[in-house]
N, C-alpha and C. Protein backbone atom coordinates (compact mmCIF):
# COMPACT_ATOMS: atom_id res chain seq x y z
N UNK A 1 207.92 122.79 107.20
CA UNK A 1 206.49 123.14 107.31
C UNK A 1 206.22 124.41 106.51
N UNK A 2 205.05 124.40 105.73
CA UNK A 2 205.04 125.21 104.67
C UNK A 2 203.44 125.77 104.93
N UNK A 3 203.45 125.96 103.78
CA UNK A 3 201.67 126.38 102.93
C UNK A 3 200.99 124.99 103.63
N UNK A 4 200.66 123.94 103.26
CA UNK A 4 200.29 123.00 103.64
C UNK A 4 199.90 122.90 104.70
N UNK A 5 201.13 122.84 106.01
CA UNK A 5 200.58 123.11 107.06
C UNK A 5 199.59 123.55 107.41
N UNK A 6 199.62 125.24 106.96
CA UNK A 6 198.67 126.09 107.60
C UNK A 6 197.37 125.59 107.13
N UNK A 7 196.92 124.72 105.72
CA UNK A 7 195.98 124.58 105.05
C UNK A 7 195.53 123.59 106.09
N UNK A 8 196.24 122.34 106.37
CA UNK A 8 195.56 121.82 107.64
C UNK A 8 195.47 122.26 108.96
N UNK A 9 196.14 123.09 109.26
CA UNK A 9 195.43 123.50 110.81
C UNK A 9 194.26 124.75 110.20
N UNK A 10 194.31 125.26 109.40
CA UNK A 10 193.25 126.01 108.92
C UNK A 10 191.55 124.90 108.93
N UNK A 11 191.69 123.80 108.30
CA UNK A 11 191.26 122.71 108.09
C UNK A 11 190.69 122.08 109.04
N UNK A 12 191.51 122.07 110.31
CA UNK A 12 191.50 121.15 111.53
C UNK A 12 190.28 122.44 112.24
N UNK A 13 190.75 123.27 112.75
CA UNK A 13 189.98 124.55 113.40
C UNK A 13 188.26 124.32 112.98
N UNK A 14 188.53 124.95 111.46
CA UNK A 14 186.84 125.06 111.11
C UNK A 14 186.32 124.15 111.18
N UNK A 15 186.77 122.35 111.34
CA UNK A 15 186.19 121.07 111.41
C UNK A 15 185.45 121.37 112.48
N UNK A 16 186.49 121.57 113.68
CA UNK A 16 186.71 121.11 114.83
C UNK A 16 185.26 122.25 115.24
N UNK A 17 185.67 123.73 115.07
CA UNK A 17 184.26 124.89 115.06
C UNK A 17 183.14 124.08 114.74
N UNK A 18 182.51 123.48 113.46
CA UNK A 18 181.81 123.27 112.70
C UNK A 18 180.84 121.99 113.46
N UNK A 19 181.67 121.20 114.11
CA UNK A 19 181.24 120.41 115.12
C UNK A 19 180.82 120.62 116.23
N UNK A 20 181.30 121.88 116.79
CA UNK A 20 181.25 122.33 118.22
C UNK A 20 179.56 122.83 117.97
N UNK A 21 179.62 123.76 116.95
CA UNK A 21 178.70 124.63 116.84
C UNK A 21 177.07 123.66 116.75
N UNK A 22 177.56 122.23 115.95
CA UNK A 22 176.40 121.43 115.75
C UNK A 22 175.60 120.49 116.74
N UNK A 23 176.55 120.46 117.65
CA UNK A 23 176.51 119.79 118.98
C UNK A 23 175.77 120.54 119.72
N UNK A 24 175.97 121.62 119.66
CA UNK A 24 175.61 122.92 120.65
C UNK A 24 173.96 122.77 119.94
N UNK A 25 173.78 123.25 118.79
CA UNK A 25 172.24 123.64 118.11
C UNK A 25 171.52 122.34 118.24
N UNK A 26 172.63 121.13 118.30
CA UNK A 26 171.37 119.52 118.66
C UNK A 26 170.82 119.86 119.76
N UNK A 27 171.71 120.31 120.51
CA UNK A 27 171.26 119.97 122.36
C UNK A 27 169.98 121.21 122.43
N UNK A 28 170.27 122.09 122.10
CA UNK A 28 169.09 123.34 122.17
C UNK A 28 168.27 123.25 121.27
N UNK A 29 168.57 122.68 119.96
CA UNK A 29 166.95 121.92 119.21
C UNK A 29 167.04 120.57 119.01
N UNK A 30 166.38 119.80 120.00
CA UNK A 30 166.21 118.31 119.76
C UNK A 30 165.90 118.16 117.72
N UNK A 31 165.03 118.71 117.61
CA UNK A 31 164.79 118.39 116.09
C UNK A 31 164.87 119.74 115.29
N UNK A 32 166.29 119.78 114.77
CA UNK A 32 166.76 121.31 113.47
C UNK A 32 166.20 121.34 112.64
N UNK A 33 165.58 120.17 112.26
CA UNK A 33 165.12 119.76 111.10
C UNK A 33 163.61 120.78 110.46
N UNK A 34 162.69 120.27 111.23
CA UNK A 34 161.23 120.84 111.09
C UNK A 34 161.76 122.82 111.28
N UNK A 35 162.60 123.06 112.62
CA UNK A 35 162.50 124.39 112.82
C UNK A 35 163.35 124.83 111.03
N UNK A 36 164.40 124.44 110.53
CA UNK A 36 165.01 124.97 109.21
C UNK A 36 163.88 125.01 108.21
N UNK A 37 163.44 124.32 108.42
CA UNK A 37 163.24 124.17 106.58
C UNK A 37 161.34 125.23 107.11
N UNK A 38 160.63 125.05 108.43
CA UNK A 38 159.96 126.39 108.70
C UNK A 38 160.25 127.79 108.84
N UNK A 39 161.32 128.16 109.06
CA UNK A 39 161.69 129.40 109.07
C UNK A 39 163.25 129.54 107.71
N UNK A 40 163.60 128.24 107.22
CA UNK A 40 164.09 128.49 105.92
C UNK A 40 164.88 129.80 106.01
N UNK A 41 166.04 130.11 106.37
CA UNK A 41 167.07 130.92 106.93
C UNK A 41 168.30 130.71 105.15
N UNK A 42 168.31 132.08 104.54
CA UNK A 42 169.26 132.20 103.70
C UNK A 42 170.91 131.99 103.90
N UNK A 43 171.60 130.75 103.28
CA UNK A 43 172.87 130.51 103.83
C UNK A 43 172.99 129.33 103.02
């Protein structure tokens, strides 16, 4: 187990974050959609 490794559990984590976090902002904004693109947030 090398470099590689770490590139996938590096990989696996921020998926795994990246999902958590989107799940979370569905449930507290039924629709992200209209609120983003109205308040249009730099990122």
């Amino acid at each position: 187990m090398g470099m590689h490794a770490a590139v996938w559990a590096a990989a696996a984590v921020s998926g795994a974050c990246a999902l958590v976090v989107a799940a979370r902002m569905y449930e507290t904004h039924p629709k992200p959609i209209r609120t983003s693109t109205q308040r249009a947030p730099k990122g």
